[in-house]
C-alpha atoms as a PDB file:
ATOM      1  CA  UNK A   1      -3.344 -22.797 -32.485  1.00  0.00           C
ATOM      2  CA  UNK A   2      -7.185 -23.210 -33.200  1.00  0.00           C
ATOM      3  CA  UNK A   3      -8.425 -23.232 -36.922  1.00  0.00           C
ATOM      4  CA  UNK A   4     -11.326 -22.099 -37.647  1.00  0.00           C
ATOM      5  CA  UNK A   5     -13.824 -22.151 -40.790  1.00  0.00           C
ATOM      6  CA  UNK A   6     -11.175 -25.125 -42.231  1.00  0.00           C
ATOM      7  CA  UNK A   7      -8.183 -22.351 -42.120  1.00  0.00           C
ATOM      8  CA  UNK A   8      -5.154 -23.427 -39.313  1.00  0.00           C
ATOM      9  CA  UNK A   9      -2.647 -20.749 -38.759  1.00  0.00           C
ATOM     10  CA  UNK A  10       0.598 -21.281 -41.001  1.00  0.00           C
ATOM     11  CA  UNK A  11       3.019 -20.202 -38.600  1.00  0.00           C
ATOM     12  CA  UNK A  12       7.336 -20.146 -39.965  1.00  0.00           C
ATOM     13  CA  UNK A  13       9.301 -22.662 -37.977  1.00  0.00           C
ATOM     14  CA  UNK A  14      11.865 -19.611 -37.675  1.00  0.00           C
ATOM     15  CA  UNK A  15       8.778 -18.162 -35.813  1.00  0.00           C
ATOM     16  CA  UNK A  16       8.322 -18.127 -31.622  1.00  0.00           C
ATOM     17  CA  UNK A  17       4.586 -18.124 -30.003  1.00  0.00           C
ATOM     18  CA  UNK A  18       4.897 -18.177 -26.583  1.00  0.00           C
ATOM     19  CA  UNK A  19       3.072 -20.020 -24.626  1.00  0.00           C
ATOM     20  CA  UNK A  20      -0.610 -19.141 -23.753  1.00  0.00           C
ATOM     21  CA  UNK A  21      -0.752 -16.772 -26.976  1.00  0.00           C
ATOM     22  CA  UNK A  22      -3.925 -17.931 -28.818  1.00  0.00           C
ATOM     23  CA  UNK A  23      -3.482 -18.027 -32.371  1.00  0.00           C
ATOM     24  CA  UNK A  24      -6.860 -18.608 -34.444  1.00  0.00           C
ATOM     25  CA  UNK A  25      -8.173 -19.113 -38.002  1.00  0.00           C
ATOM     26  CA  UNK A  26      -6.245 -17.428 -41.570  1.00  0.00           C
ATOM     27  CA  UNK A  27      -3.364 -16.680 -39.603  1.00  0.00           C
ATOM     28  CA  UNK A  28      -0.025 -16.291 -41.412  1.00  0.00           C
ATOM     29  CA  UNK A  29       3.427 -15.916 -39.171  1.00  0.00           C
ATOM     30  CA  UNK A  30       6.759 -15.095 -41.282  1.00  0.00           C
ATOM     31  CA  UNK A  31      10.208 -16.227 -40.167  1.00  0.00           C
ATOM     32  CA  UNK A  32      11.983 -14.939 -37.800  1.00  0.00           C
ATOM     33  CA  UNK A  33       8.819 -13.074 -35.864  1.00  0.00           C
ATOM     34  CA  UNK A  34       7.401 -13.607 -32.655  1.00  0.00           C
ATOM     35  CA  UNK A  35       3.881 -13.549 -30.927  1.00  0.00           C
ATOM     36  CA  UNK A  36       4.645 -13.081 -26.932  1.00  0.00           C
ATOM     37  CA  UNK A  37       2.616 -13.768 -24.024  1.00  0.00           C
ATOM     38  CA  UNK A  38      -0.864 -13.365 -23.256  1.00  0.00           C
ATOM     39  CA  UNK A  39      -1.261 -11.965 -26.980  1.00  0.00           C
ATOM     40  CA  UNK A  40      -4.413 -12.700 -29.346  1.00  0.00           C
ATOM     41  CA  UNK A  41      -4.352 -12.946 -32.822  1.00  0.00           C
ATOM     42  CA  UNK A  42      -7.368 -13.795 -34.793  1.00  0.00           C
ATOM     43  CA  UNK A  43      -8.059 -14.565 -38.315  1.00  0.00           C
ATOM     44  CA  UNK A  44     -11.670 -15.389 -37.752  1.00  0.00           C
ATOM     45  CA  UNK A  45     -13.453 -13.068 -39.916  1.00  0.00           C
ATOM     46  CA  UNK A  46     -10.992 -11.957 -42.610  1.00  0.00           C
ATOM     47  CA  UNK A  47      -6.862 -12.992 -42.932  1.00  0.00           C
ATOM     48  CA  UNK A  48      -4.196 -11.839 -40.863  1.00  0.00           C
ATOM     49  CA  UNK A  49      -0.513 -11.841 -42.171  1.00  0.00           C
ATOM     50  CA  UNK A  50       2.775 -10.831 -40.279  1.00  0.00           C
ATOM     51  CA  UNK A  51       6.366 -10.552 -42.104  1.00  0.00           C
ATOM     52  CA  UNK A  52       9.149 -11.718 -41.240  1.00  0.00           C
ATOM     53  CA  UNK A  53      11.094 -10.948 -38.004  1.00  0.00           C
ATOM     54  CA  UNK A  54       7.712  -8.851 -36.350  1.00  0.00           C
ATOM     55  CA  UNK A  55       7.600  -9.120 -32.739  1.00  0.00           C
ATOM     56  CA  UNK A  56       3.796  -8.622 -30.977  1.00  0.00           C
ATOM     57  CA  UNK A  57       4.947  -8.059 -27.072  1.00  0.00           C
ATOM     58  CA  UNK A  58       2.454  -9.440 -24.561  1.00  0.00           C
ATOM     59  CA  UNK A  59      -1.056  -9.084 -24.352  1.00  0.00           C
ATOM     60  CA  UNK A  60      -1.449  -7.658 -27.719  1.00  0.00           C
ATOM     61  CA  UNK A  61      -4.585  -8.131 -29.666  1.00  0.00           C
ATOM     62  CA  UNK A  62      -4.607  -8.487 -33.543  1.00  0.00           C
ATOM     63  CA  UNK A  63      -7.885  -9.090 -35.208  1.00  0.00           C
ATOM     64  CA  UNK A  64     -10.201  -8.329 -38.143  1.00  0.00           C
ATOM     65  CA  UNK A  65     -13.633  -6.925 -40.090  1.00  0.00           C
ATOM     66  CA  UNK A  66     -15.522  -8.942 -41.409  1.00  0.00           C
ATOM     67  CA  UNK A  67     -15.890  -8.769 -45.051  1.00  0.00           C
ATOM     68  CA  UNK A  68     -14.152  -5.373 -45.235  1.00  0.00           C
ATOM     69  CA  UNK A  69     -10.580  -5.517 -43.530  1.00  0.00           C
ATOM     70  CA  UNK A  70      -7.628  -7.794 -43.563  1.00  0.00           C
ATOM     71  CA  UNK A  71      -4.670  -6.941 -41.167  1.00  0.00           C
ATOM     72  CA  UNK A  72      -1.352  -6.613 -42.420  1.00  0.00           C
ATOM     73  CA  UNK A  73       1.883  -6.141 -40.631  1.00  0.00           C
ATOM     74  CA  UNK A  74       5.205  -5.973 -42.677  1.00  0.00           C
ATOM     75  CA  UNK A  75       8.620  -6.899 -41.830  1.00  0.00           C
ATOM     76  CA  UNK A  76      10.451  -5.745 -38.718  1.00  0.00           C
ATOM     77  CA  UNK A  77       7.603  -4.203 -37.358  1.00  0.00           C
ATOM     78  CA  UNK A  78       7.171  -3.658 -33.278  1.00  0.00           C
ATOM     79  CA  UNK A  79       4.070  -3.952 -31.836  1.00  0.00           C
ATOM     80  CA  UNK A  80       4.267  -2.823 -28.218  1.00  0.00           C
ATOM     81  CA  UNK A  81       2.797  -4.089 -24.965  1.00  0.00           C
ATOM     82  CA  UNK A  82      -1.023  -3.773 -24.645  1.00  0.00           C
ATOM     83  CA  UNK A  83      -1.667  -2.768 -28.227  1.00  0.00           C
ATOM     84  CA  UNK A  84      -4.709  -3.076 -30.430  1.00  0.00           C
ATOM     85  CA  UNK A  85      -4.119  -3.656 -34.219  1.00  0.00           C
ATOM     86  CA  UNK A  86      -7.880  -3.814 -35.818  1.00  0.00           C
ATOM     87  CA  UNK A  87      -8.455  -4.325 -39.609  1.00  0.00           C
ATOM     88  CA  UNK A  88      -5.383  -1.854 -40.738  1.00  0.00           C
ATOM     89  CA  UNK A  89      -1.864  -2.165 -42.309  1.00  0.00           C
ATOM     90  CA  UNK A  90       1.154  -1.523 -40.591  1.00  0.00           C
ATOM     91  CA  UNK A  91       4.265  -0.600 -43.062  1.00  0.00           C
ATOM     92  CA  UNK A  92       7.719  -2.386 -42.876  1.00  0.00           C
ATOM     93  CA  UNK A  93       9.779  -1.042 -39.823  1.00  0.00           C
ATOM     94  CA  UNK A  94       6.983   0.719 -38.254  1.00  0.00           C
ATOM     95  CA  UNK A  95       6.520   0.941 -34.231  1.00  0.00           C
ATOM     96  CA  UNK A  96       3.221   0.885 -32.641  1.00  0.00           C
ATOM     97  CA  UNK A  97       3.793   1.827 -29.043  1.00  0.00           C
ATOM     98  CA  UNK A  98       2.511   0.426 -25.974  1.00  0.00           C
ATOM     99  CA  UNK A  99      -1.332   0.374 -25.272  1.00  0.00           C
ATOM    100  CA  UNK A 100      -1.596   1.480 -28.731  1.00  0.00           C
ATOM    101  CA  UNK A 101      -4.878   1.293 -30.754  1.00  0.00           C
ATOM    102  CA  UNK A 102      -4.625   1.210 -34.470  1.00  0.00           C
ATOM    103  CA  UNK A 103      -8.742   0.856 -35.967  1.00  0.00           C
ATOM    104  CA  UNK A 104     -10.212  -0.704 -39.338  1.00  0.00           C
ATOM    105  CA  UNK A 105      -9.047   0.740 -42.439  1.00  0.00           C
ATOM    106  CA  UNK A 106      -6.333   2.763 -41.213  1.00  0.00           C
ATOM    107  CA  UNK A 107      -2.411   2.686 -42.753  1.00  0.00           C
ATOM    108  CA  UNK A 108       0.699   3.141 -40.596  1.00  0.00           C
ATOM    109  CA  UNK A 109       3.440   4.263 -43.418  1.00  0.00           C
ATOM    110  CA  UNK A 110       7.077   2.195 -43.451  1.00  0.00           C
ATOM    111  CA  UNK A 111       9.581   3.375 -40.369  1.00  0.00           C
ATOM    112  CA  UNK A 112       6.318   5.243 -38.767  1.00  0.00           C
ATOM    113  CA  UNK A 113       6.030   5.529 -35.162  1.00  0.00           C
ATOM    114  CA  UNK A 114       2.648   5.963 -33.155  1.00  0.00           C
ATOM    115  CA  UNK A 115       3.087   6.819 -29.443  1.00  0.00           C
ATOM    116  CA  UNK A 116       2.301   4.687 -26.422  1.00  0.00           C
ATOM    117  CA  UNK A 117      -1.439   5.061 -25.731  1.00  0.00           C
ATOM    118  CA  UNK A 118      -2.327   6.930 -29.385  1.00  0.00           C
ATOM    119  CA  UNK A 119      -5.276   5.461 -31.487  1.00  0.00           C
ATOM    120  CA  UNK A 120      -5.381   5.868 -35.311  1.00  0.00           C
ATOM    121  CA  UNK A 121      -8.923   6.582 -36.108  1.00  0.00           C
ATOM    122  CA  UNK A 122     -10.457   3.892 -38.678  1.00  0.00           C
ATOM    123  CA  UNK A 123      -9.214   4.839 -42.408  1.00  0.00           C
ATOM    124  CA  UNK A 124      -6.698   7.365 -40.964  1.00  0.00           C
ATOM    125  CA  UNK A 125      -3.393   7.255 -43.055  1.00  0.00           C
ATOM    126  CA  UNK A 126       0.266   7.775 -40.821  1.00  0.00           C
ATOM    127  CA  UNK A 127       2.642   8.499 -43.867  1.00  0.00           C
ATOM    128  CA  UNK A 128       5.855   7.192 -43.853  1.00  0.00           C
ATOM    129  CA  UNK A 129       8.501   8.249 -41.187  1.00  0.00           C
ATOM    130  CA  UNK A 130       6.285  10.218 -39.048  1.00  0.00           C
ATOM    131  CA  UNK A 131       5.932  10.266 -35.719  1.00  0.00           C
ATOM    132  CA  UNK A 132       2.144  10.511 -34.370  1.00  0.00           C
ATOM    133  CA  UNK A 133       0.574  10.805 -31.208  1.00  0.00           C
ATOM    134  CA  UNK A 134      -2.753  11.182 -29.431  1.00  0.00           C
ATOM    135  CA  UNK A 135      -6.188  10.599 -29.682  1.00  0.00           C
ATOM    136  CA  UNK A 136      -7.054  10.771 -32.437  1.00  0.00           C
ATOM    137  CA  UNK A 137      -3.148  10.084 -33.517  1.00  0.00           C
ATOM    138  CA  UNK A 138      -1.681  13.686 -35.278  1.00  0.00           C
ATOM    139  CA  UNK A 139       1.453  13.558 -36.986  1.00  0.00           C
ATOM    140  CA  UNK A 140       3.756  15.827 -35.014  1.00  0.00           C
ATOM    141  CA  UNK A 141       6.831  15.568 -36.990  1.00  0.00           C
ATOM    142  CA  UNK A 142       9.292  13.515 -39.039  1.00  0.00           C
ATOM    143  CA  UNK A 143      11.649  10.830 -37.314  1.00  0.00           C
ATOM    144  CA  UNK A 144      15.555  11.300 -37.902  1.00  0.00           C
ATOM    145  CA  UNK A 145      17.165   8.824 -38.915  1.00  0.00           C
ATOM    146  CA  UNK A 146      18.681   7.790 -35.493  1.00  0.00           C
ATOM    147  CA  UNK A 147      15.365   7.437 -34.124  1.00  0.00           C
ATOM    148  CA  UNK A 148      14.282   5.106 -37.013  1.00  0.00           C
ATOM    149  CA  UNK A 149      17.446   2.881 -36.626  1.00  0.00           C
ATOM    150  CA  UNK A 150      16.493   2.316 -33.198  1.00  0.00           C
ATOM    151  CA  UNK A 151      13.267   1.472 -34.121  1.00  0.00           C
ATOM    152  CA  UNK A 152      15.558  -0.984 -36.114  1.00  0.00           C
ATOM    153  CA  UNK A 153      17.655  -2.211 -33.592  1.00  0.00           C
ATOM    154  CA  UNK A 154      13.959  -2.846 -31.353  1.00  0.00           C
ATOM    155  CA  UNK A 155      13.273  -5.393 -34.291  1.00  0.00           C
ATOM    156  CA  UNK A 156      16.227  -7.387 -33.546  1.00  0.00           C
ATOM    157  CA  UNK A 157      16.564  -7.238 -30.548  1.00  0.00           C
ATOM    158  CA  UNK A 158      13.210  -9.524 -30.029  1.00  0.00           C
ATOM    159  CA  UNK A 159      14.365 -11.807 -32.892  1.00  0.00           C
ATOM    160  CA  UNK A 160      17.203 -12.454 -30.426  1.00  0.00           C
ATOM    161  CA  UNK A 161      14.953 -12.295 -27.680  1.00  0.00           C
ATOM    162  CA  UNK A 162      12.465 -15.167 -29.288  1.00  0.00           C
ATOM    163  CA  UNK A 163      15.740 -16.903 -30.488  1.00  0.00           C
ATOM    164  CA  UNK A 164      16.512 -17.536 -26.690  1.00  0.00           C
ATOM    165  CA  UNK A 165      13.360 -18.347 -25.542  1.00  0.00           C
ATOM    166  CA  UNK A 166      13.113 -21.118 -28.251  1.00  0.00           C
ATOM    167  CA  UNK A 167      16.302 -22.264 -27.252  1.00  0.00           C
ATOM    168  CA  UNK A 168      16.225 -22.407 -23.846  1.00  0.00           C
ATOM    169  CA  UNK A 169      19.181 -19.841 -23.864  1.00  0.00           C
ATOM    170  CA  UNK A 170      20.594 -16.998 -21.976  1.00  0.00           C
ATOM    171  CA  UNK A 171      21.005 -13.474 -23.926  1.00  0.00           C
END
């Protein structure tokens, strides 16, 4: 944890960072969420604020504009392996796949889904429940509902997964 401009990172104690995750500047963590391995997140240039029970799988990058565009991730939102999340908002229950790239300005909608290797354009707009893939990201259909409960069940599975790492425990 590194603060930067004054600002330390207020991270919940019902949080887990792994270590080697570097955490950095207006930085705010919510309970129950979880920054994993090799993952970035700065709040250098503008805030950054994750809900409660959001899991960022390793080597993630979250980070800012300057002067222009905060990132926001909401609760029980999964941010895959590899993924870029740049100056946008991510919606409640939302799923960024692996190597993802989400850019400045855009909005991922609540229970959205954008594919393994996509990238939202900057100031691009995912609605709610969609599904979107590519480059640049297209939505190609609504989710069902069993889709976005596993999206659910993703969620809690790495507030589970943190739980035990915290702990020292197995699953």
């Amino acid at each position: 944890m590194l603060p930067f401009a004054g600002l330390w990172p207020r991270i919940d104690p019902e949080a887990w960072v792994a270590p080697g995750v570097t955490v950095i500047g207006d930085v705010e963590i919510g309970p129950g969420s979880s920054v994993w391995f090799g993952s970035v997140v700065r709040g250098d240039l503008h805030s950054v604020r994750i809900g409660a029970r959001t899991n960022l799988q390793d080597l993630c990058v979250v980070h800012v504009t300057r002067h222009r565009f905060s990132t926001q991730l909401g609760d029980e939102v999964t941010v895959g392996h590899r993924a870029v999340v740049h100056g946008c908002r991510i919606g409640d229950g939302a799923l960024i796949g692996i190597g993802a790239i989400v850019l400045d300005g855009a909005e991922v909608g609540e229970e959205a889904l954008v594919g393994a290797g996509s990238v939202v354009t900057p100031g691009t707009k995912i609605p709610p429940r969609a599904l979107a893939l590519g480059t640049p990201a297209r939505v190609v259909r609504l989710l069902s509902p069993g889709e976005r409960e596993e999206q659910r069940v993703r969620a809690h599975h790495y507030v589970e997964l943190a739980r035990a790492h915290r702990d020292g425990a197995a699953l």
